[in-house]
Protein backbone atom coordinates (compact mmCIF):
# COMPACT_ATOMS: atom_id res chain seq x y z
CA UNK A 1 -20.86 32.35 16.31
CA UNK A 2 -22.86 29.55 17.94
CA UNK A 3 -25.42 30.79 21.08
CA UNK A 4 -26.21 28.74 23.98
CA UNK A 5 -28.94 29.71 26.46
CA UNK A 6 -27.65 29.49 30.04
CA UNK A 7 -30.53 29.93 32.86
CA UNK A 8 -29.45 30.09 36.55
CA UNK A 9 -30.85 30.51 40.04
CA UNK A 10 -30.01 33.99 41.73
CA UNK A 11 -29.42 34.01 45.54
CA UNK A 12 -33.29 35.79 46.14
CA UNK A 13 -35.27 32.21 43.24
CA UNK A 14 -34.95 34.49 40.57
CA UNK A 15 -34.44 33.07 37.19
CA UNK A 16 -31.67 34.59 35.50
CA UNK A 17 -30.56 34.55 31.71
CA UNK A 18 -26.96 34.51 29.89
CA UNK A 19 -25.70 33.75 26.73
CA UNK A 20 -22.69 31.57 26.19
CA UNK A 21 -20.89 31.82 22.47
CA UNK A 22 -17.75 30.18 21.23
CA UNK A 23 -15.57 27.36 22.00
CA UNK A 24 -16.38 26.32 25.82
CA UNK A 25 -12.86 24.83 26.31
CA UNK A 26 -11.35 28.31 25.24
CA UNK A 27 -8.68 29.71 28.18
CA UNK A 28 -9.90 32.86 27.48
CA UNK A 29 -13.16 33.56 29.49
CA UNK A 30 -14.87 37.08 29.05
CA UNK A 31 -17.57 38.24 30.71
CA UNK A 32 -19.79 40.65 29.01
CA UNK A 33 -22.38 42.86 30.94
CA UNK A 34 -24.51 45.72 29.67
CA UNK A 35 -25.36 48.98 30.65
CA UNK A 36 -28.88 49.90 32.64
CA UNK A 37 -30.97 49.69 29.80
CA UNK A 38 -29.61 47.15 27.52
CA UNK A 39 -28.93 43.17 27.50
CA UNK A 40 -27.24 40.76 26.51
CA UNK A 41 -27.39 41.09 22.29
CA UNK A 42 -25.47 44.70 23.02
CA UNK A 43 -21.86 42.76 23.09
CA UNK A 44 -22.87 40.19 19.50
CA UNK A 45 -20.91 42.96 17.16
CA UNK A 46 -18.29 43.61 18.93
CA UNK A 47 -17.82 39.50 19.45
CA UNK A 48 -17.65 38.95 15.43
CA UNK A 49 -15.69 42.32 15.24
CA UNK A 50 -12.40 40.67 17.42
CA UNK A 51 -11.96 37.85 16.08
CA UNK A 52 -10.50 36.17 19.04
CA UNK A 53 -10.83 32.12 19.65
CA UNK A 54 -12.40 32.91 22.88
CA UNK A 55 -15.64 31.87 25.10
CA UNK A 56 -17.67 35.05 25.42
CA UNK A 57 -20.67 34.75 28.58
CA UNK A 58 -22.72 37.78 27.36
CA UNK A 59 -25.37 38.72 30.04
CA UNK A 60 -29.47 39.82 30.90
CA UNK A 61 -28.96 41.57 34.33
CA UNK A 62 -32.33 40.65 36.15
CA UNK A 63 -34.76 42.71 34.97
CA UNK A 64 -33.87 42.87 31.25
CA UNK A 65 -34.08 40.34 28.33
CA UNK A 66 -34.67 36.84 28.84
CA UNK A 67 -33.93 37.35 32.71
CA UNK A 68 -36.61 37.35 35.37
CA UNK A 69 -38.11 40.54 36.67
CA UNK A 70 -38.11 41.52 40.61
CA UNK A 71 -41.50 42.18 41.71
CA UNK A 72 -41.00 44.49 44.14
CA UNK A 73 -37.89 46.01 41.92
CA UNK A 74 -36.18 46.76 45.18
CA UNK A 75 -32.76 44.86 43.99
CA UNK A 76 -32.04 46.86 40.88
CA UNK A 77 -28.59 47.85 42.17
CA UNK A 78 -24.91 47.34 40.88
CA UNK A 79 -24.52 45.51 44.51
CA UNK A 80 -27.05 42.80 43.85
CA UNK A 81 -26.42 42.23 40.19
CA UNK A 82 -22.80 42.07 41.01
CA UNK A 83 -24.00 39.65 43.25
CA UNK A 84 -26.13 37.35 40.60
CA UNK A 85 -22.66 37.25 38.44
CA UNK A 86 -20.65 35.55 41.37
CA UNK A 87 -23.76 33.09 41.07
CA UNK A 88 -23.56 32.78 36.82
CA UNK A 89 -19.25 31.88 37.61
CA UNK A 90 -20.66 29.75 40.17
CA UNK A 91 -22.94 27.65 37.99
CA UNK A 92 -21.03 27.52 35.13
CA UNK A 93 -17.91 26.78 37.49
CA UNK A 94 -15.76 29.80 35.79
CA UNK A 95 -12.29 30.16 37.89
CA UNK A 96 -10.85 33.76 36.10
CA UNK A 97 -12.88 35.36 33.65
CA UNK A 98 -11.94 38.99 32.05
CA UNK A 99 -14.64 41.45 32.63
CA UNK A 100 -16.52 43.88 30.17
CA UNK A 101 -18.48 46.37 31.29
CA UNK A 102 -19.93 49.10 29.87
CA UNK A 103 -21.51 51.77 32.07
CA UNK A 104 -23.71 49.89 34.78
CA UNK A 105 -21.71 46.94 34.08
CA UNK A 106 -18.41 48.69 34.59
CA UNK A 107 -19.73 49.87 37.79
CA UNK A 108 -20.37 45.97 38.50
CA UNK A 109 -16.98 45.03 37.28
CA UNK A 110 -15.85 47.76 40.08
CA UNK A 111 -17.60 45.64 42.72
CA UNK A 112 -17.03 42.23 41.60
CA UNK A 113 -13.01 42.92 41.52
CA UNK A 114 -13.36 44.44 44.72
CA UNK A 115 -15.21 41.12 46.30
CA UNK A 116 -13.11 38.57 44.65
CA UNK A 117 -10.10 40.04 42.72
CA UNK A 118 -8.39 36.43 41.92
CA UNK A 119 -11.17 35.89 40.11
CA UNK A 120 -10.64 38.49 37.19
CA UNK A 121 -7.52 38.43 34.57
CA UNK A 122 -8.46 41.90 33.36
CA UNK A 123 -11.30 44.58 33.41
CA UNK A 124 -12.18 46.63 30.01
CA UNK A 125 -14.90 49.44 31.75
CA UNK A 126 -17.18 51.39 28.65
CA UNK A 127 -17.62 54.76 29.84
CA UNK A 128 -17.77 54.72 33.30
CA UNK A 129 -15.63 55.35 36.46
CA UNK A 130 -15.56 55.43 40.27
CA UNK A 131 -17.20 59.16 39.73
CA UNK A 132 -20.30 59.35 37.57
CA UNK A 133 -21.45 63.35 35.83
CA UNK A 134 -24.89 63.90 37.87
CA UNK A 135 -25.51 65.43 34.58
CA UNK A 136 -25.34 62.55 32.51
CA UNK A 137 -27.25 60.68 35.01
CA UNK A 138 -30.02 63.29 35.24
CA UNK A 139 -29.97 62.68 31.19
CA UNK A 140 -30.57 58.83 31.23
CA UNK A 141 -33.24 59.15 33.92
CA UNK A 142 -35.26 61.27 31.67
CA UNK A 143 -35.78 58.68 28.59
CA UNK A 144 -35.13 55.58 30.78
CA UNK A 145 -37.58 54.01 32.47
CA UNK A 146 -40.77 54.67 30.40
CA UNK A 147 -43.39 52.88 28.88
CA UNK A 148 -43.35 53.48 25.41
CA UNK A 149 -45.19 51.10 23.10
CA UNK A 150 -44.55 51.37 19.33
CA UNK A 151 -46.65 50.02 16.78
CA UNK A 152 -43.58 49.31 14.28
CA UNK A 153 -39.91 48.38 14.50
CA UNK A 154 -39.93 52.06 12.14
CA UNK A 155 -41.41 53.47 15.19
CA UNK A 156 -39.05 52.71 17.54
CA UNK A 157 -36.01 52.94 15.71
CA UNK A 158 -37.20 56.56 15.42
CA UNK A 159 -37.85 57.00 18.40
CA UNK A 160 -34.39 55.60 19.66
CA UNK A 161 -32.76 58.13 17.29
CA UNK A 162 -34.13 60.91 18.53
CA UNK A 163 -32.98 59.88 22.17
CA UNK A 164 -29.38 59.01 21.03
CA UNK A 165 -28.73 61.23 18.31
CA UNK A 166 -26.37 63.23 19.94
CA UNK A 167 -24.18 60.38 21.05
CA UNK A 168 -24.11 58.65 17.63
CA UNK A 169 -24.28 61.50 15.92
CA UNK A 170 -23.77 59.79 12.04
CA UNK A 171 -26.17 57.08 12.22
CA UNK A 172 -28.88 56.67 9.79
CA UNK A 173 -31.96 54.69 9.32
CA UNK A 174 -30.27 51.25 9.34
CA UNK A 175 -27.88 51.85 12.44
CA UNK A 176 -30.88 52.88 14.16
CA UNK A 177 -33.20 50.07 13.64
CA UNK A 178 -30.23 47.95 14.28
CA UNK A 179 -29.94 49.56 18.16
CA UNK A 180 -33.62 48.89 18.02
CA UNK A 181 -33.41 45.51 17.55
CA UNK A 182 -31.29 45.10 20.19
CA UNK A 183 -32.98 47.06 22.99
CA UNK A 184 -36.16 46.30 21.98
CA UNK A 185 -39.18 43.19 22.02
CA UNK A 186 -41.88 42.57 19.83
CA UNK A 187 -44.90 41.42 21.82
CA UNK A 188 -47.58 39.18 20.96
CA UNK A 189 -49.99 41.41 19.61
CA UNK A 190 -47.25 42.78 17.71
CA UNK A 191 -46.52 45.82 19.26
CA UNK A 192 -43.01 47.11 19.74
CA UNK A 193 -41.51 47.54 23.75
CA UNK A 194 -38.03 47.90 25.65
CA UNK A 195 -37.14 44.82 26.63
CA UNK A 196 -36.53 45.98 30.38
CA UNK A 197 -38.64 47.04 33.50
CA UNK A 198 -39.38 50.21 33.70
CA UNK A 199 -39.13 49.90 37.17
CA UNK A 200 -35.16 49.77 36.86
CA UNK A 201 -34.27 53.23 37.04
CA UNK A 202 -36.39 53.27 40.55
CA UNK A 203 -32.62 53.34 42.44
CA UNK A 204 -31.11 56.17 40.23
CA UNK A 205 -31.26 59.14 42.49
CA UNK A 206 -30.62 57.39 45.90
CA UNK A 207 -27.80 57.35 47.83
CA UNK A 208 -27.51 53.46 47.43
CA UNK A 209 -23.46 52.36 46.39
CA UNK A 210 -23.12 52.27 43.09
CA UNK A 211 -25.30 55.30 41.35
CA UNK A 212 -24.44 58.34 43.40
CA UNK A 213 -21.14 56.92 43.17
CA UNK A 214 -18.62 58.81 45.92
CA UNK A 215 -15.42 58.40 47.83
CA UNK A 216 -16.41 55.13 48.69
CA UNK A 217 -16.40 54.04 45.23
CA UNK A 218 -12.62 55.51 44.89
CA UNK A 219 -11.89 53.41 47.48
CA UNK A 220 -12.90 50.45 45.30
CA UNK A 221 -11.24 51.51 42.71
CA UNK A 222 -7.91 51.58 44.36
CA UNK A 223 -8.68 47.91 45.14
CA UNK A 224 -8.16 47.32 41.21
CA UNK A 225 -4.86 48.43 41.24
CA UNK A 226 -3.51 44.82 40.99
CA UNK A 227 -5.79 43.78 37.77
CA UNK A 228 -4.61 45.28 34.37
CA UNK A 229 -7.78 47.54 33.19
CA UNK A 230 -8.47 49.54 29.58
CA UNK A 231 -11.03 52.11 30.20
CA UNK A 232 -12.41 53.29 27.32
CA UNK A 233 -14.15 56.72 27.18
CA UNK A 234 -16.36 58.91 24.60
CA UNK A 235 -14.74 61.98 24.05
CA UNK A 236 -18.32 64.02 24.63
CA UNK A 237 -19.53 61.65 27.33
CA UNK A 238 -21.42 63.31 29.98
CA UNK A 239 -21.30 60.17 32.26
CA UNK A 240 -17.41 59.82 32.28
CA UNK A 241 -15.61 62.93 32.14
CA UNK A 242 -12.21 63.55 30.83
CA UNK A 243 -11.09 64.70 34.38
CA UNK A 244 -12.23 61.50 36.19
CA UNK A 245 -11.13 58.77 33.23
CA UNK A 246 -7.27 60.93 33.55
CA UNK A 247 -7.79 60.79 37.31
CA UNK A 248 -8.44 57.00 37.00
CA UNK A 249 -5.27 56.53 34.79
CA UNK A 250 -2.98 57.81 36.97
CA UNK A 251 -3.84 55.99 40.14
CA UNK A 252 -3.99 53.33 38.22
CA UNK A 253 -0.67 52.32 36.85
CA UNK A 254 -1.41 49.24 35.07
CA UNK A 255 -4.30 50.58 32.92
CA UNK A 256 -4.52 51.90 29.71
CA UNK A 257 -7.11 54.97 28.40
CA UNK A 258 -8.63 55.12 25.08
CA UNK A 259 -11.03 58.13 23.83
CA UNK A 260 -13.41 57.50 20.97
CA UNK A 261 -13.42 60.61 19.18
CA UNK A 262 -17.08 61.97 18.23
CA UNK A 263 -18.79 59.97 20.80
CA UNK A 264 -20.75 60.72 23.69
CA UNK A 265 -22.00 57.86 26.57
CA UNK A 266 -21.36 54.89 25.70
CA UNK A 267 -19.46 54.07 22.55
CA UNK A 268 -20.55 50.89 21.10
CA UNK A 269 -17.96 48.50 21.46
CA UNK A 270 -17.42 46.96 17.65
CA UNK A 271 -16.05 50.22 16.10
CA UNK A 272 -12.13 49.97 14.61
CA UNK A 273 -10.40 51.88 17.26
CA UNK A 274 -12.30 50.10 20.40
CA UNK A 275 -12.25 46.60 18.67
CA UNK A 276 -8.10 47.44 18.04
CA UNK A 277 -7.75 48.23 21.69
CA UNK A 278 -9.68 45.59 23.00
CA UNK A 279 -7.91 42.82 21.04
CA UNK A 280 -4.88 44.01 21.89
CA UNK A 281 -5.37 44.20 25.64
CA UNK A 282 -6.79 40.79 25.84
CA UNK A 283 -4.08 39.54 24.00
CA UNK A 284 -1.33 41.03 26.49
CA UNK A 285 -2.89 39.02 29.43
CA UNK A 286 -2.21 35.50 27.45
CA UNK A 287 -3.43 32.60 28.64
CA UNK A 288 -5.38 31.61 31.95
């Protein structure tokens, strides 16, 4: 699938990074965005896996990939990079995109429908809802964030399995260096990194909308109401319960809930059942 760089100017001068793949005269818009410590190349299987004729915007929320770092690291928050999409649809004059979000970008999805709903056709959210497990959080916040520095892609696909295994729990070697590849940079000197600031996590355990995620954030999600929605959910996910996803379902009467079975947080989005599911619900929202 042909890649085009897109670079655009956030509200605050940063320099901010997306990838735009397939036909640009497609009707069918989707916007892809990533959970906290992942980018843009996280969506790429799941693309080839659906098959569809349709222009996918895949993005690096500042601070990860190709996108520019905040000094200060004080806007790492859903809010602001909810924000910086409104200014990606801007420059790339997008009227009605579909949303994909899996965990942090769900959450942004959440916030984006909320501040301009006739905007979005349709909103698939990966493991996330208005009500996020303190316990899962706790979880991320302990490998997030850190400074590792391998001295081989070996190393770090390792080291990634060892972090993961229990959500993924059948991977081997390849799948592993595979996540790698995605999540992580090889520097000059050829050393291995993340390919995120560390410094993103800083906002994790505040109070700030959109991570200790409260009434307020039901109240957003009853603003959804209007705009079909799939969630999809890993049946051992300790971010997204099984309580909250039913809760969302039923106040929710236009959406749809999937469970990956054997999964924790998040599923990765180009397995059979979740590629199925997502097909199908882009395909029951037909043209722009």
């Amino acid at each position: 699938m042909e890649k085009r760089d897109v670079f655009y100017t956030a509200h605050d001068g940063l320099t901010l990074y997306a990838a735009d793949y397939g036909p640009k005269d497609s009707d069918t818009v989707i916007l892809c965005m990533h959970g906290l410590t992942r980018n843009h190349k996280d969506f790429e299987p799941m693309m080839e896996g659906l098959h569809l004729e349709a222009r996918f915007i895949s993005v690096d929320v500042r601070g990860r990939g190709k996108s520019d770092r905040d000094p200060g690291g004080a806007t790492y928050q859903p809010p602001l990079y909810a924000q910086d999409m409104a200014a990606l649809m801007a420059h790339l004059k997008l009227d009605k995109v579909i949303l994909i979000g899996t965990s942090m970008g769900g959450l942004m999805a959440m916030l984006m429908a909320k501040a301009f709903p006739e905007k979005i056709r349709g909103i698939v959210m990966n493991d996330v809802g208005p009500e996020v497990n303190p316990a899962g959080l706790k979880r991320i916040a302990g490998y997030a964030g850190g400074n590792e520095i391998f001295d081989s892609w070996g190393d770090a696909a390792a080291a990634i399995g060892q972090t993961q295994a229990s959500v993924y729990p059948e991977y081997g070697e390849e799948d592993w260096m595979a996540f790698a590849r995605r999540t992580c940079v090889e520097r000059a000197d050829g050393k291995i990194v993340f390919d995120y600031d560390p410094v993103i996590v800083q906002g994790m355990g505040s109070t700030t909308p959109g991570w200790r995620v409260n009434f307020a954030m039901w109240r957003v999600f009853a603003a959804m109401k209007s705009i079909p929605l799939l969630i999809i959910r890993g049946e051992t996910s300790d971010i997204l319960t099984d309580k909250t996803a039913r809760r969302m379902q039923r106040r929710h009467k236009g959406s749809a809930l999937l469970t990956v079975p054997g999964r924790g947080h998040t599923p990765f989005l180009d397995e059979p059942q979740s590629l199925d599911a997502i097909r199908d619900f882009i395909r029951s929202l037909g043209s722009a």
